[in-house]
PDB file of N, CA and C in Angstrom:
ATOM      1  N   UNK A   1      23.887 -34.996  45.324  1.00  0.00           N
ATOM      2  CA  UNK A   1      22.481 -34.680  45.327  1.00  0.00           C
ATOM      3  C   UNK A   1      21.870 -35.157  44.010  1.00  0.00           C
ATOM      4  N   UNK A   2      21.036 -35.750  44.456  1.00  0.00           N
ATOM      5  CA  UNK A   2      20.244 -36.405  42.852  1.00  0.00           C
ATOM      6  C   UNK A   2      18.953 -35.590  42.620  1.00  0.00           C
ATOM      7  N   UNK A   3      18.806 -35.684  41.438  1.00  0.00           N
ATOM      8  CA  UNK A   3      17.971 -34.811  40.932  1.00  0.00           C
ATOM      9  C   UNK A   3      16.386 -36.075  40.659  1.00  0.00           C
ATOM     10  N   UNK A   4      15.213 -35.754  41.571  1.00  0.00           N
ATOM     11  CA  UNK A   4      14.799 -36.292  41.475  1.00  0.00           C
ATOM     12  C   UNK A   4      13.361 -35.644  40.578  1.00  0.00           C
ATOM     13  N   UNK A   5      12.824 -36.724  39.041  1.00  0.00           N
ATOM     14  CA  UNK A   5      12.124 -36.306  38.111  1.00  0.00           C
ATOM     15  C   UNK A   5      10.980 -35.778  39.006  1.00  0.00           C
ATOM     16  N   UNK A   6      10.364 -36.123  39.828  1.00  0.00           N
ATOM     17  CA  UNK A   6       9.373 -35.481  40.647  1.00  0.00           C
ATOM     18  C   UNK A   6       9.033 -34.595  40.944  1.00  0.00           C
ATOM     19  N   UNK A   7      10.264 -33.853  41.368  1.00  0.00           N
ATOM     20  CA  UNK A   7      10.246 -33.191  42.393  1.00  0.00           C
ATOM     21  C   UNK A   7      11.381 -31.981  41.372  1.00  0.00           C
ATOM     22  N   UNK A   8      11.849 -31.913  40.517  1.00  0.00           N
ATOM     23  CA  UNK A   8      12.351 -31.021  39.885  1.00  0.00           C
ATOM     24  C   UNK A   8      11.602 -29.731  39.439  1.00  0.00           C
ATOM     25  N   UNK A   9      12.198 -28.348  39.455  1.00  0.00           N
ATOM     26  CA  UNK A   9      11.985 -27.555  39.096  1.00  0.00           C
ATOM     27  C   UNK A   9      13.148 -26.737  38.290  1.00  0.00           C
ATOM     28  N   UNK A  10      12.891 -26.629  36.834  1.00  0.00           N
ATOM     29  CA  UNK A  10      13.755 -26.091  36.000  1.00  0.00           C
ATOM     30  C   UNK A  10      13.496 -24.512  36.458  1.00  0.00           C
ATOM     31  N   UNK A  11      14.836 -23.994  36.697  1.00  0.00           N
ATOM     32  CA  UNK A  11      15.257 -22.790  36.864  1.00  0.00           C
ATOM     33  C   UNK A  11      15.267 -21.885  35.337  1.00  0.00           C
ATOM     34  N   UNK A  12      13.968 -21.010  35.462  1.00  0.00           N
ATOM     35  CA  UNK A  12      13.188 -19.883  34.607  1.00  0.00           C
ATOM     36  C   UNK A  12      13.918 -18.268  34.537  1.00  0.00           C
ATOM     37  N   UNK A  13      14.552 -18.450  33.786  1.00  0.00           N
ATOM     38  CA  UNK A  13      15.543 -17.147  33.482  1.00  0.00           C
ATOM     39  C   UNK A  13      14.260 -16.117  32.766  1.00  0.00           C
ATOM     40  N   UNK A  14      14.436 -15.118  33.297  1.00  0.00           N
ATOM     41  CA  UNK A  14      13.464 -14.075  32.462  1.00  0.00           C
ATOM     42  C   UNK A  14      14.355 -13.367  31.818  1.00  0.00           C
ATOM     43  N   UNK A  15      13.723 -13.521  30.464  1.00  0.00           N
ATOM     44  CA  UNK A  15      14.266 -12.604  29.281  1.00  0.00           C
ATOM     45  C   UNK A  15      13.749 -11.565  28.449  1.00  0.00           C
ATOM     46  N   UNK A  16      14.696 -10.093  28.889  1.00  0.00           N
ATOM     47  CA  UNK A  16      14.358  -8.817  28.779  1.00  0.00           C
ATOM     48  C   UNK A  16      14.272  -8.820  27.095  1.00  0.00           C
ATOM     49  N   UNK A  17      12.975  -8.331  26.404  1.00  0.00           N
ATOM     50  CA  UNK A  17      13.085  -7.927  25.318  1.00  0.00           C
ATOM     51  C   UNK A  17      13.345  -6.761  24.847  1.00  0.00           C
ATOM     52  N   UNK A  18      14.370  -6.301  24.115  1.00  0.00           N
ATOM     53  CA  UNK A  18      14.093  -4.648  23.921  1.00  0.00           C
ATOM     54  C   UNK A  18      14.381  -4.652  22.262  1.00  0.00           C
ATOM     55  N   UNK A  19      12.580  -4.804  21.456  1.00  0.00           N
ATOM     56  CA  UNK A  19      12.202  -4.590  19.928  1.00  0.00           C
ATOM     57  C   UNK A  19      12.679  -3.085  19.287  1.00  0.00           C
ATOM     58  N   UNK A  20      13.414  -3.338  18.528  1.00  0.00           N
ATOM     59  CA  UNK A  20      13.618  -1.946  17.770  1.00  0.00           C
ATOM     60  C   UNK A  20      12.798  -1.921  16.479  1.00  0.00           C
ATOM     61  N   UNK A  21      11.998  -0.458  16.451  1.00  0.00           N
ATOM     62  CA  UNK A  21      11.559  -0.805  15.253  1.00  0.00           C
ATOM     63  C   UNK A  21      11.553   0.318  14.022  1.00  0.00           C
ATOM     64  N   UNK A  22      11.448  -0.228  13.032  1.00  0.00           N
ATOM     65  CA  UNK A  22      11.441   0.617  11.744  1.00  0.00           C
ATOM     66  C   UNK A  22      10.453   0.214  11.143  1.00  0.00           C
ATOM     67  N   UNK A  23      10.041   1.521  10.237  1.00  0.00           N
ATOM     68  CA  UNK A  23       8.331   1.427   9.741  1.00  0.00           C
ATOM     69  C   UNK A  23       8.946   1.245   8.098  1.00  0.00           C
ATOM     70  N   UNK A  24       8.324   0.514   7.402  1.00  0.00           N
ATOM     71  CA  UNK A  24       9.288  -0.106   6.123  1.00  0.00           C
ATOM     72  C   UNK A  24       7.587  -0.318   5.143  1.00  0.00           C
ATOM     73  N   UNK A  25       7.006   0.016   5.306  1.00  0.00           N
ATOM     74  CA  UNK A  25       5.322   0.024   4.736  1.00  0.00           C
ATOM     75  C   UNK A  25       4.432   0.390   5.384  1.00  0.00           C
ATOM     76  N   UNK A  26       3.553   1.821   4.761  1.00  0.00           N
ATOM     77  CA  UNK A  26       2.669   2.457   5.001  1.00  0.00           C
ATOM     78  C   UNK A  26       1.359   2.284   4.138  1.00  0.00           C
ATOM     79  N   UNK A  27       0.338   1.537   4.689  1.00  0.00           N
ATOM     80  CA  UNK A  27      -0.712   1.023   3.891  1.00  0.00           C
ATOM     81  C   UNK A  27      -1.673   2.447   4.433  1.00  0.00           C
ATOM     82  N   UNK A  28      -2.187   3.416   3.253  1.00  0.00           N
ATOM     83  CA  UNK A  28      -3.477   4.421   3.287  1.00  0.00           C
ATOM     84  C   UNK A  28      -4.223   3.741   2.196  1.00  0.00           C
ATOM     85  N   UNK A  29      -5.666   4.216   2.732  1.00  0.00           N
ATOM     86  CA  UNK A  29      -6.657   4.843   1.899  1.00  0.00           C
ATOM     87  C   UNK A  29      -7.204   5.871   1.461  1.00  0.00           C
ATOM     88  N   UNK A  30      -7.895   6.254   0.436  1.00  0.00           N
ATOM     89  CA  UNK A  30      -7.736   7.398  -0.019  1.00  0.00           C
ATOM     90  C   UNK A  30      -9.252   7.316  -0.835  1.00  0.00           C
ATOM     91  N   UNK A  31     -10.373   8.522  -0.770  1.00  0.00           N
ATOM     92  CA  UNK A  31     -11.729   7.850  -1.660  1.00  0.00           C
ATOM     93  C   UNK A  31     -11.616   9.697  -2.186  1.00  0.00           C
ATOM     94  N   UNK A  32     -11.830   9.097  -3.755  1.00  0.00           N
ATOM     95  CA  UNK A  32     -11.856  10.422  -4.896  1.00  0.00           C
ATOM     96  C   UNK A  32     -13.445  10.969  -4.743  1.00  0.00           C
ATOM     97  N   UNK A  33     -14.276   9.940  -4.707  1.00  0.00           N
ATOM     98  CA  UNK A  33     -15.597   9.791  -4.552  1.00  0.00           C
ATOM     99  C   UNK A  33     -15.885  10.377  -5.955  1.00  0.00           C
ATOM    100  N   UNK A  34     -15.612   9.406  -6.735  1.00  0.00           N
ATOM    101  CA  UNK A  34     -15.786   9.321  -8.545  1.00  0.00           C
ATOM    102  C   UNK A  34     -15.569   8.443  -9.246  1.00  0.00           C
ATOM    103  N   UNK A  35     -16.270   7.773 -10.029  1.00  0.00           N
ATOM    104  CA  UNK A  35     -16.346   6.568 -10.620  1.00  0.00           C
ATOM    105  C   UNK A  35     -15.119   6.517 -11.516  1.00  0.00           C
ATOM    106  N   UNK A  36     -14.033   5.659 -11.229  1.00  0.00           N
ATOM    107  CA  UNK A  36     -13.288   5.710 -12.295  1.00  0.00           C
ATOM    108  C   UNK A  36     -12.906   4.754 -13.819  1.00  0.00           C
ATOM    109  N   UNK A  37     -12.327   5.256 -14.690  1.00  0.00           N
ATOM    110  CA  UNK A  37     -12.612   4.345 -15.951  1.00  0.00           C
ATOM    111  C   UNK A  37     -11.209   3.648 -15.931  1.00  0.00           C
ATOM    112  N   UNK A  38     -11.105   2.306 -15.368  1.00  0.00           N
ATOM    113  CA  UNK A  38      -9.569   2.105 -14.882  1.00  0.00           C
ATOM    114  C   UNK A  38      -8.943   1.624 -16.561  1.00  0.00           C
ATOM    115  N   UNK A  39     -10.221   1.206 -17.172  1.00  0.00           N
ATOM    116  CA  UNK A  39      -9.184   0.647 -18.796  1.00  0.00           C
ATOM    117  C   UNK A  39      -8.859   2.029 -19.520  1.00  0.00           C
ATOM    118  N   UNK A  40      -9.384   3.315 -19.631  1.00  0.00           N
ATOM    119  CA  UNK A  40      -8.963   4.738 -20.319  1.00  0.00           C
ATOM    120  C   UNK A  40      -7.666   5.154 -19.164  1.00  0.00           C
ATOM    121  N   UNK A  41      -7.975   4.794 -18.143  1.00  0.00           N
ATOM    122  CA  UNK A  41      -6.383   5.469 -17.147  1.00  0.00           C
ATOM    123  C   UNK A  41      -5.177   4.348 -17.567  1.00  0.00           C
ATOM    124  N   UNK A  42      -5.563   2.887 -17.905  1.00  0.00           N
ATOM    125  CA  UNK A  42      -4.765   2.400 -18.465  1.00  0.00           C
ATOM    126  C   UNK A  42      -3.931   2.648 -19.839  1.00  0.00           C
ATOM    127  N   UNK A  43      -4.957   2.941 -20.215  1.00  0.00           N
ATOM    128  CA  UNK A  43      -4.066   3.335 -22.014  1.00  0.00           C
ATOM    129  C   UNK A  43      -3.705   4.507 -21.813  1.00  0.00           C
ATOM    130  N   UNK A  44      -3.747   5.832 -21.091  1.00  0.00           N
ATOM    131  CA  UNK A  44      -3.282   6.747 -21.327  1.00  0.00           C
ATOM    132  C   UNK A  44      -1.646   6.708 -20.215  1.00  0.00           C
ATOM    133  N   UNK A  45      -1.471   5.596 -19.280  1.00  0.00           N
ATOM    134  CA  UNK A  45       0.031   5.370 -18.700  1.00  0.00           C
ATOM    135  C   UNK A  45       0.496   4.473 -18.797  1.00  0.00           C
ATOM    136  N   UNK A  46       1.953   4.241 -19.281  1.00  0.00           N
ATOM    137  CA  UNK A  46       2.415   2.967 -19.012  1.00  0.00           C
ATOM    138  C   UNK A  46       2.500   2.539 -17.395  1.00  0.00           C
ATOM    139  N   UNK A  47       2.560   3.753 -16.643  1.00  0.00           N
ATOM    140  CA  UNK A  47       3.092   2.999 -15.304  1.00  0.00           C
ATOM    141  C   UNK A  47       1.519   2.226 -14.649  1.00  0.00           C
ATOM    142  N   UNK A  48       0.483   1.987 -15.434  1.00  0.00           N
ATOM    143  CA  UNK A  48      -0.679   1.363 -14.820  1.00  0.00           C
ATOM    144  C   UNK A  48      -0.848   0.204 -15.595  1.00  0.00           C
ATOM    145  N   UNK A  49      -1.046  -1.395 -14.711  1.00  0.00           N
ATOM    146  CA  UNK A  49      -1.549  -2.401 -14.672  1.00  0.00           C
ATOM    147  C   UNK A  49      -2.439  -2.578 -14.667  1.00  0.00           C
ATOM    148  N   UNK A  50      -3.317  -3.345 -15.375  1.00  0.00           N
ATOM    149  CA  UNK A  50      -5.083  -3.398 -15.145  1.00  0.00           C
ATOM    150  C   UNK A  50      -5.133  -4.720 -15.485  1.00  0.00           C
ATOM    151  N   UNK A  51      -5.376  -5.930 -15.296  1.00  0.00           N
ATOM    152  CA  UNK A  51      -5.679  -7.110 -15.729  1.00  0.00           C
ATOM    153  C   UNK A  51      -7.253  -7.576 -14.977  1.00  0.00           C
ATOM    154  N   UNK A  52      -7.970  -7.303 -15.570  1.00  0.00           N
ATOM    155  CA  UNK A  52      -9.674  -7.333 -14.158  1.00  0.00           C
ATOM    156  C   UNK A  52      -9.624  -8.975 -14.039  1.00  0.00           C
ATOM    157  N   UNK A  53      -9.242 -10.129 -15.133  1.00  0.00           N
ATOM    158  CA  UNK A  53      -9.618 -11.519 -14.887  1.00  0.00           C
ATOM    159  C   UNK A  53      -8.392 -11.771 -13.979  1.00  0.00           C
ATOM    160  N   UNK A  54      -7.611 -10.957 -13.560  1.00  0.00           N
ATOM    161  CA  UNK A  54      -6.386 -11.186 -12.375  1.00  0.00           C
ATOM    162  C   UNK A  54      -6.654 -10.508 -11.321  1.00  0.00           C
ATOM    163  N   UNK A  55      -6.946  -9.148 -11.226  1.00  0.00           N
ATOM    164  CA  UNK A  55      -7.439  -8.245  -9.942  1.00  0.00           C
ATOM    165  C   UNK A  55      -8.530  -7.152 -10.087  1.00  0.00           C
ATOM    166  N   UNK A  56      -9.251  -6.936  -9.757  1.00  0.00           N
ATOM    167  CA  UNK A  56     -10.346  -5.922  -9.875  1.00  0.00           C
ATOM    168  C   UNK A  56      -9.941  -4.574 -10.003  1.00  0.00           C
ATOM    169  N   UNK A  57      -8.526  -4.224  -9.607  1.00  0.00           N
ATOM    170  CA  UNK A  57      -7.900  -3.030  -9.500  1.00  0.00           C
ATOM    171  C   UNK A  57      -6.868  -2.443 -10.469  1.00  0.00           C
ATOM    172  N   UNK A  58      -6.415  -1.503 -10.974  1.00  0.00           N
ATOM    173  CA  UNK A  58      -5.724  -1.375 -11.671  1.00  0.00           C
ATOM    174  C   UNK A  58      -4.458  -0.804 -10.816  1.00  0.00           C
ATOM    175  N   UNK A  59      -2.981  -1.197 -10.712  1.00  0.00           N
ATOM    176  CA  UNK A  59      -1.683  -0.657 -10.051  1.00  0.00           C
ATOM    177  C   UNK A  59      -0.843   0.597 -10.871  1.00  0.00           C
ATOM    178  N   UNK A  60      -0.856   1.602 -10.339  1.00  0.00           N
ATOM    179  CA  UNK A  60      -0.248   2.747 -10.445  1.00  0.00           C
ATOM    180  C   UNK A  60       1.705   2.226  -9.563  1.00  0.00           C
ATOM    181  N   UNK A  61       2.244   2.219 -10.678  1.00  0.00           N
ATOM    182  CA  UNK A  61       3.505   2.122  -9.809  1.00  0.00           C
ATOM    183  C   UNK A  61       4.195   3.337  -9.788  1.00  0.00           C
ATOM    184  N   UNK A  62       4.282   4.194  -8.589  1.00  0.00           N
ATOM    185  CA  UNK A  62       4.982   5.653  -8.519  1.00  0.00           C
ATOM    186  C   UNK A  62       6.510   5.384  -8.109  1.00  0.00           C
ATOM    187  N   UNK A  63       7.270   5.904  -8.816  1.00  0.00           N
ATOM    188  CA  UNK A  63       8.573   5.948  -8.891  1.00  0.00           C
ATOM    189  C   UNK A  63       9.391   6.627  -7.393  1.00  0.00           C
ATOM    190  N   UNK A  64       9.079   7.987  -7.737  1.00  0.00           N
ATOM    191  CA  UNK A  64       9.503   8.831  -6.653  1.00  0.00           C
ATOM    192  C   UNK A  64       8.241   9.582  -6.146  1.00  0.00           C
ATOM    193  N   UNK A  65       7.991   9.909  -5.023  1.00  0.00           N
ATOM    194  CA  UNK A  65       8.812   8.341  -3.766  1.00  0.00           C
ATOM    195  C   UNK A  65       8.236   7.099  -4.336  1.00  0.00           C
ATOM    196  N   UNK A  66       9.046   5.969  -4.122  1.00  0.00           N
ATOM    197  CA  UNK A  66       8.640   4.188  -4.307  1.00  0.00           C
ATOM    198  C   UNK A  66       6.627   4.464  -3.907  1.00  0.00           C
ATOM    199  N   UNK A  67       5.942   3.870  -4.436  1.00  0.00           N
ATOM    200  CA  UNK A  67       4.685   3.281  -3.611  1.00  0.00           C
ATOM    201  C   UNK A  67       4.700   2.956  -5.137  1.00  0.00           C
ATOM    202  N   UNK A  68       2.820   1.873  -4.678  1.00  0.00           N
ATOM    203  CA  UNK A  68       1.981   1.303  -5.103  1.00  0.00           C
ATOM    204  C   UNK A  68       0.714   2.182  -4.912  1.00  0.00           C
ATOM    205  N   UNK A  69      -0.182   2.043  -5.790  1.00  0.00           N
ATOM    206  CA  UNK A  69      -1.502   2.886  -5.718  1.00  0.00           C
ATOM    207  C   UNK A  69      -2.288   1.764  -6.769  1.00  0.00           C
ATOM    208  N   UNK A  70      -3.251   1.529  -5.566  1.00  0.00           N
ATOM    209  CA  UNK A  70      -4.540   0.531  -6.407  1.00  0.00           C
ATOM    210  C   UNK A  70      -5.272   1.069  -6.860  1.00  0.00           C
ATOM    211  N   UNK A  71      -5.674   1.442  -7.822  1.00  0.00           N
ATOM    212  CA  UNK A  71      -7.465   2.519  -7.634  1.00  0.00           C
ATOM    213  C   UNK A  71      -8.032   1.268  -8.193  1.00  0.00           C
ATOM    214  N   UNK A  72      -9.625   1.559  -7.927  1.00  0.00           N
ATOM    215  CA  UNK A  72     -10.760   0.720  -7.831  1.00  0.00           C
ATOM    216  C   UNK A  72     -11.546   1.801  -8.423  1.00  0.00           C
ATOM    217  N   UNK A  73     -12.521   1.011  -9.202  1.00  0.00           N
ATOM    218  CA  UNK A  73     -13.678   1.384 -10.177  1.00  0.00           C
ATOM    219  C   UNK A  73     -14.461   2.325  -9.224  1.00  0.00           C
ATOM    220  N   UNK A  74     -14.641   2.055  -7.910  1.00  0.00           N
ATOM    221  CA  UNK A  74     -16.013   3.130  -7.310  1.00  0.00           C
ATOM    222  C   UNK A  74     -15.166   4.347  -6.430  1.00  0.00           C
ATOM    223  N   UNK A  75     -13.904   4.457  -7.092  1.00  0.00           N
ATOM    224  CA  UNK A  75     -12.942   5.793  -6.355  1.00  0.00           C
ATOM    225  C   UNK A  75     -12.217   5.269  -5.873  1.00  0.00           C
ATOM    226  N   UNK A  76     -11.738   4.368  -4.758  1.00  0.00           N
ATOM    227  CA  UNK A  76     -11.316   4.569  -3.507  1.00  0.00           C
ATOM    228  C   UNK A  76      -9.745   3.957  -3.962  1.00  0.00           C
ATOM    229  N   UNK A  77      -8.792   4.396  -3.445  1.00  0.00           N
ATOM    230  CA  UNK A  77      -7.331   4.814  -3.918  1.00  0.00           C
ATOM    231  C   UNK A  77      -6.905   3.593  -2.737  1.00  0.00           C
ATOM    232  N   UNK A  78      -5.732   2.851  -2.644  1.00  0.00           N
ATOM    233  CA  UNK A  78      -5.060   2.134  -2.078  1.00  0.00           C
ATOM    234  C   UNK A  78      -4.086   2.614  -1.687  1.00  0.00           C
ATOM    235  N   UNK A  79      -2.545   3.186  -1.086  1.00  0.00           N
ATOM    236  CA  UNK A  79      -1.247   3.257  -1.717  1.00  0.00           C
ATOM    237  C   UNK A  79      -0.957   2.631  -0.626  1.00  0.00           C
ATOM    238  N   UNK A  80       0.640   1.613  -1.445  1.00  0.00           N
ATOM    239  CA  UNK A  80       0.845   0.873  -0.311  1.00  0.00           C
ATOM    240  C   UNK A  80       2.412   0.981  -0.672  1.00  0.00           C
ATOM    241  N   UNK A  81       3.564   0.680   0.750  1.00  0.00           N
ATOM    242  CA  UNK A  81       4.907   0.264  -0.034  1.00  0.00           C
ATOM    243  C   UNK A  81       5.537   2.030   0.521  1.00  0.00           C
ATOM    244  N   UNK A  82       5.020   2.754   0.821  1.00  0.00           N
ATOM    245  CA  UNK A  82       5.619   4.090   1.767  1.00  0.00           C
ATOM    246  C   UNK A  82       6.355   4.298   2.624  1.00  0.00           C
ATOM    247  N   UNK A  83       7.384   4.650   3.076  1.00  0.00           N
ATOM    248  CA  UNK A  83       8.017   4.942   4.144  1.00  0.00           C
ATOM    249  C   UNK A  83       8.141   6.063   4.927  1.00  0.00           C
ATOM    250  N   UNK A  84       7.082   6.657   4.396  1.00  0.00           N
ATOM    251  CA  UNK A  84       6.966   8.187   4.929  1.00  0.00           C
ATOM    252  C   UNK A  84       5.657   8.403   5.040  1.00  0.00           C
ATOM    253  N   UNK A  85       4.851   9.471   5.990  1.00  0.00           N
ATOM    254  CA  UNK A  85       3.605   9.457   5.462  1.00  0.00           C
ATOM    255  C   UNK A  85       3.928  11.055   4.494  1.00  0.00           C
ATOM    256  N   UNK A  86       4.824  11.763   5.116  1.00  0.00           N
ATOM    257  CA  UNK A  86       5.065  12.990   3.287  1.00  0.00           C
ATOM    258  C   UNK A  86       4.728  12.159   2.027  1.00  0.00           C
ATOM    259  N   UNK A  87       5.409  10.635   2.041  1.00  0.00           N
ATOM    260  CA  UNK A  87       5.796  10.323   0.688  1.00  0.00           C
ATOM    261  C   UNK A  87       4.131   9.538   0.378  1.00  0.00           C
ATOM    262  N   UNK A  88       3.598   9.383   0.829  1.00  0.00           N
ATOM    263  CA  UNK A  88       1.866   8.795   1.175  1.00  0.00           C
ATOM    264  C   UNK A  88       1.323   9.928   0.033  1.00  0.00           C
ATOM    265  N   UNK A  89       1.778  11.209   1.119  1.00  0.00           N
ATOM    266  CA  UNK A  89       0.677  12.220   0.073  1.00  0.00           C
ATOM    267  C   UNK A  89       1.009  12.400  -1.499  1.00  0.00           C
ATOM    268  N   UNK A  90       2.741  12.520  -1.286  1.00  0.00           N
ATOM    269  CA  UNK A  90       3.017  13.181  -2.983  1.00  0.00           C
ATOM    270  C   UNK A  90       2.959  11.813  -3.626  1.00  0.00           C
ATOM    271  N   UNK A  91       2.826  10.642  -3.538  1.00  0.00           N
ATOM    272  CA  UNK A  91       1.907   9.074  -4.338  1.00  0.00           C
ATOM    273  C   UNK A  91       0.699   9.314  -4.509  1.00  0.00           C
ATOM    274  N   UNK A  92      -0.176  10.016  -3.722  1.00  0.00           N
ATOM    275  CA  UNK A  92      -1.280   9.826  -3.584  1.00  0.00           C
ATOM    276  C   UNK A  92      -1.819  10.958  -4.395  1.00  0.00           C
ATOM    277  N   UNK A  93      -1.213  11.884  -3.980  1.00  0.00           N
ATOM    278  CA  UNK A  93      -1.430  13.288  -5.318  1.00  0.00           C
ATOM    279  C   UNK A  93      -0.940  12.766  -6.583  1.00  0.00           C
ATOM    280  N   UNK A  94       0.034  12.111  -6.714  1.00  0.00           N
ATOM    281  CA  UNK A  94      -0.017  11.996  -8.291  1.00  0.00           C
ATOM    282  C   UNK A  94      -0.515  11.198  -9.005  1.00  0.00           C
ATOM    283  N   UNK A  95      -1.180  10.238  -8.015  1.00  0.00           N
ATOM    284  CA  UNK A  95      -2.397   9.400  -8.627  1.00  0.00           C
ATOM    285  C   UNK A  95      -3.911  10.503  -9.239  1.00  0.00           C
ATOM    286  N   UNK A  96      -3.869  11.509  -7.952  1.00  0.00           N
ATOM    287  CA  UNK A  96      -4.892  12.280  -8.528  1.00  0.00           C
ATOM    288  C   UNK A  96      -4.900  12.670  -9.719  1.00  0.00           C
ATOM    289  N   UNK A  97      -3.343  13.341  -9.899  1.00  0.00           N
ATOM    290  CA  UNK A  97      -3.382  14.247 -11.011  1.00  0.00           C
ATOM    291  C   UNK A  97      -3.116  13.242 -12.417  1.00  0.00           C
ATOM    292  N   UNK A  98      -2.892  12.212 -12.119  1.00  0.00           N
ATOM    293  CA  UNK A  98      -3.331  11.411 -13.156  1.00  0.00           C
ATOM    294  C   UNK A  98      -5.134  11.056 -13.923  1.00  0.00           C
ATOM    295  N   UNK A  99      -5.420  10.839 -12.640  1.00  0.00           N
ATOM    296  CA  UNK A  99      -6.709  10.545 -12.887  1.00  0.00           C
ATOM    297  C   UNK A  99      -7.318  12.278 -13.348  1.00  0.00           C
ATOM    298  N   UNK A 100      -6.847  13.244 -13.163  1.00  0.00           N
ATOM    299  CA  UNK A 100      -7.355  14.803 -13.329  1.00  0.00           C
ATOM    300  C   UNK A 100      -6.905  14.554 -14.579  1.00  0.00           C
ATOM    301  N   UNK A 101      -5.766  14.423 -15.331  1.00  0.00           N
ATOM    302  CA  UNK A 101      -5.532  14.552 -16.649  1.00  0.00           C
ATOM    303  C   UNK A 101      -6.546  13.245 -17.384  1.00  0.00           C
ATOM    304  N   UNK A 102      -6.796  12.415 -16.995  1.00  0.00           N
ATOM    305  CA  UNK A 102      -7.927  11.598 -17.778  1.00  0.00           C
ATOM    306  C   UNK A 102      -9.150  12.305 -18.049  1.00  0.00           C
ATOM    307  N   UNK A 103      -9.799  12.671 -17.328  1.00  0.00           N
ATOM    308  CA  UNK A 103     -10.895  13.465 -16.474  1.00  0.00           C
ATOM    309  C   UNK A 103     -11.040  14.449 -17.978  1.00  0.00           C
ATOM    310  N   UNK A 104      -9.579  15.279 -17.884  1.00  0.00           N
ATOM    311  CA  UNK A 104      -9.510  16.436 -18.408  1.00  0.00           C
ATOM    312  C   UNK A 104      -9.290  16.485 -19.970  1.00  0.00           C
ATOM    313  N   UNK A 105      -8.911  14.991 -20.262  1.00  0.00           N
ATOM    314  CA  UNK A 105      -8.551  14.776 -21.718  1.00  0.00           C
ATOM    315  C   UNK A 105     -10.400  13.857 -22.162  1.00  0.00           C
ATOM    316  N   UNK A 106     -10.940  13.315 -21.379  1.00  0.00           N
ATOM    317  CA  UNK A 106     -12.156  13.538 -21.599  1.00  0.00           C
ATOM    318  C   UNK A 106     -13.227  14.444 -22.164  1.00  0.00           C
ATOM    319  N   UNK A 107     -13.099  15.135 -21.521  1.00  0.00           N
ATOM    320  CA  UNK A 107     -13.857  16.570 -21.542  1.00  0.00           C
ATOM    321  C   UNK A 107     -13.130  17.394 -22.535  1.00  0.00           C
ATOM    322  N   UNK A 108     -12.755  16.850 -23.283  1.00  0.00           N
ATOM    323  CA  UNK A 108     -12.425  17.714 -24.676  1.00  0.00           C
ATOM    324  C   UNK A 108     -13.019  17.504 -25.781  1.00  0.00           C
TER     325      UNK A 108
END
């Protein structure tokens, strides 16, 4: 039997996908709704980055749990790099209480 180019039909195997998945980064937002002073939150931590002629944001790197936390000059909090959303909040709280101890060493 010859296989004629015409008239051929390639035999179409259907293939079952079954995706497993794991959540490996949790991107939130977060708004303080307060202007923040990202170069005074800079000098008072080492764990904050601020370069403005590189990014508009200054990086909070939280240890435990792992994240990233952007804050931005008009409040609004980033955290990214989570594997939990528990671990979302206690990043995200200790960005606060960072920014509360600025706040608070201000006002002295």
């Amino acid at each position: 039997m010859s296989k004629n180019p015409k008239n051929y039909q390639p035999v179409h195997k259907r293939v079952v996908l079954k995706p497993t998945y794991q959540v490996v980064n949790i991107v939130t937002k977060a708004k303080l709704d307060v202007e923040l002073d990202l170069y005074g939150l800079a000098r008072i931590s080492r764990n904050i980055d601020y370069e403005p002629e590189q990014f508009p944001g200054a990086i909070l790197k939280v240890k435990d749990p792992k994240a990233s936390i952007l804050l931005f000059k008009n409040g609004n909090m980033v955290c990214a790099g989570a594997r939990k959303v528990s671990d979302v909040k206690r990043a995200i709280d200790k960005g606060v209480e960072l920014v509360n101890a600025y706040i608070a060493s201000k006002s002295k």
